[in-house]
C-alpha atoms as a PDB file:
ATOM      1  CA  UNK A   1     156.993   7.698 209.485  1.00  0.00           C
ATOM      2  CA  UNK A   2     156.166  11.767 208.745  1.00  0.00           C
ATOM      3  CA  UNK A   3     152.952  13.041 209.539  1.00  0.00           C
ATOM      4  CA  UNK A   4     152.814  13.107 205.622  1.00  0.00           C
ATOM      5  CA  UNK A   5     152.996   9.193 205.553  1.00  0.00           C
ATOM      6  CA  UNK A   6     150.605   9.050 207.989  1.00  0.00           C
ATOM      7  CA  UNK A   7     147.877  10.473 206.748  1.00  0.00           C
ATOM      8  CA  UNK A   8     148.308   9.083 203.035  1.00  0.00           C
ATOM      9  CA  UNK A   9     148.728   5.598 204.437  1.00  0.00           C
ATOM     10  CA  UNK A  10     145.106   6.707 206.442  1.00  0.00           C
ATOM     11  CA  UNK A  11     143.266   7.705 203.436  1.00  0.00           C
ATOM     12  CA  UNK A  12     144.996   4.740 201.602  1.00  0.00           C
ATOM     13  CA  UNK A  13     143.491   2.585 204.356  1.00  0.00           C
ATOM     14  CA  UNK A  14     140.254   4.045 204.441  1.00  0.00           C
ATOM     15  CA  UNK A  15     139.948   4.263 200.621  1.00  0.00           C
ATOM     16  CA  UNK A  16     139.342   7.938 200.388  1.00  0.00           C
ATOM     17  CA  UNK A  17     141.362  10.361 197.845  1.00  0.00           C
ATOM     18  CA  UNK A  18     143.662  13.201 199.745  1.00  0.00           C
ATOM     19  CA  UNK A  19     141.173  15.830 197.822  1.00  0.00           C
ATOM     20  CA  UNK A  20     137.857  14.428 199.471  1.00  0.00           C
ATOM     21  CA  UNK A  21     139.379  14.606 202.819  1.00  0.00           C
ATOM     22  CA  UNK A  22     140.509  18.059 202.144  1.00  0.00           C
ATOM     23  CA  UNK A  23     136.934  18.892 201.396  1.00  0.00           C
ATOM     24  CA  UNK A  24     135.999  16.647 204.230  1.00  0.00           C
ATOM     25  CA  UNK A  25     137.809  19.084 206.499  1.00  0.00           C
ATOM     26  CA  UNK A  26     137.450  22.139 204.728  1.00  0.00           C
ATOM     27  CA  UNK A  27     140.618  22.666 203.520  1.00  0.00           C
ATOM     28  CA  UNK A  28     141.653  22.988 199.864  1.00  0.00           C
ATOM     29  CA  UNK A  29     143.960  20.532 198.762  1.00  0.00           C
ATOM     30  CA  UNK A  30     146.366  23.075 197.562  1.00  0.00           C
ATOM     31  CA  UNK A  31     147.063  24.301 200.632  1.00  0.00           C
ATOM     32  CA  UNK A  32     146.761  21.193 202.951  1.00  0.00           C
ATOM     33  CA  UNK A  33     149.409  19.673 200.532  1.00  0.00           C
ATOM     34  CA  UNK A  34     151.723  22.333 201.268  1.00  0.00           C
ATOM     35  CA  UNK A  35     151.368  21.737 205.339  1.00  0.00           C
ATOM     36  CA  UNK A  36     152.195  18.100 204.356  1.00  0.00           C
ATOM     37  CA  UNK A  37     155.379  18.852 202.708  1.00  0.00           C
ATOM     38  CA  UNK A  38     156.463  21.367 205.619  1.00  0.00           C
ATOM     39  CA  UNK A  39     155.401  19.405 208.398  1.00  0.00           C
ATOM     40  CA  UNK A  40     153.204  21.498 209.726  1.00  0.00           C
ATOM     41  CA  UNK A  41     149.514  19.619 210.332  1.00  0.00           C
ATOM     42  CA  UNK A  42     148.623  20.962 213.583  1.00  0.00           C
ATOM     43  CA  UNK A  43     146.989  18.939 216.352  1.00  0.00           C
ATOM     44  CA  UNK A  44     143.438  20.093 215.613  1.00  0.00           C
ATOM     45  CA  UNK A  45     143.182  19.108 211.824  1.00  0.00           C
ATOM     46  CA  UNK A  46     144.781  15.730 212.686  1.00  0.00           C
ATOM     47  CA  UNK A  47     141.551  15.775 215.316  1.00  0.00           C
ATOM     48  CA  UNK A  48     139.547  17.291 212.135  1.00  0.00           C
ATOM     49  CA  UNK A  49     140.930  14.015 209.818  1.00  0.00           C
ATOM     50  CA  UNK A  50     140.243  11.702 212.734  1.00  0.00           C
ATOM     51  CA  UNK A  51     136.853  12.573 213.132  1.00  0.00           C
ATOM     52  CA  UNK A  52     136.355  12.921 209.376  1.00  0.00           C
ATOM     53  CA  UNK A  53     137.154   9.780 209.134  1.00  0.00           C
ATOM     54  CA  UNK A  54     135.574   7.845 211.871  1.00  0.00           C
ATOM     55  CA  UNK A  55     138.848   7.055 213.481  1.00  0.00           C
ATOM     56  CA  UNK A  56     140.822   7.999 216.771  1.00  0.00           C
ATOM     57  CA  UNK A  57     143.793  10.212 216.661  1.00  0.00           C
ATOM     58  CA  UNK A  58     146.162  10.115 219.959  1.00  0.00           C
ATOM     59  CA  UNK A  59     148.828  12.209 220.963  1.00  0.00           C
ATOM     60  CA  UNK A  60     150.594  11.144 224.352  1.00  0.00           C
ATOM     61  CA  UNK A  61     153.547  10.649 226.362  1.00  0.00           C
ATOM     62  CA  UNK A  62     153.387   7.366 227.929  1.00  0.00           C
ATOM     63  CA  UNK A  63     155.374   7.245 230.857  1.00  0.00           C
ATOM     64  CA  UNK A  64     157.268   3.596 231.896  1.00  0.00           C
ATOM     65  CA  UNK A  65     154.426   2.663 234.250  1.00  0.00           C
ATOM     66  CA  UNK A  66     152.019   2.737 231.393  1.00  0.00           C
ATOM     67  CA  UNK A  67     150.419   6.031 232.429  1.00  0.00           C
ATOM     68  CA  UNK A  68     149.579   8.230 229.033  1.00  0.00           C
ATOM     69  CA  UNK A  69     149.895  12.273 229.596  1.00  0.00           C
ATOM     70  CA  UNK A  70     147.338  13.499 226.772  1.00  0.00           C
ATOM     71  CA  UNK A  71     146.184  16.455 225.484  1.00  0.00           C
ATOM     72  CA  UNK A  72     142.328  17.131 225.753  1.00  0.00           C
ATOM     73  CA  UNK A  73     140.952  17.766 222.379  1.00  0.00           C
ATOM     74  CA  UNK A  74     138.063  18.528 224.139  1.00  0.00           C
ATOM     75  CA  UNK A  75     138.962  22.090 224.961  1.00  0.00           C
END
């Protein structure tokens, strides 16, 4: 799954329209659209979606032991 299909199967879930989460996030659709056909959603707007949407957003490498190496998005 892209990070396109991702966040269209989010919005889908969460029964919002692409556009309002654009304007959720200050973005115009126009352009966000063209980051989801290059692949290029950075970590922070995925953090800006998540929060805009009242979900969490994780990115990790999960070692075998279980152990998850995160980035803070608290910076």
């Amino acid at each position: 799954m892209t990070t396109s299909d991702m966040i269209r199967t989010l919005c889908e879930k969460q029964n919002i329209s692409l556009a309002k989460l654009c304007r959720r996030i200050d973005q115009t659709p126009q352009n966000f659209n063209k980051k989801l056909k290059r692949g290029t959603v950075s970590f922070e707007e995925m953090m800006a979606i998540a929060k805009a949407l009242e979900v969490e957003y994780e990115q990790a490498f999960v070692l075998p032991n279980g152990e998850k190496i995160c980035l803070n998005h608290n910076d």
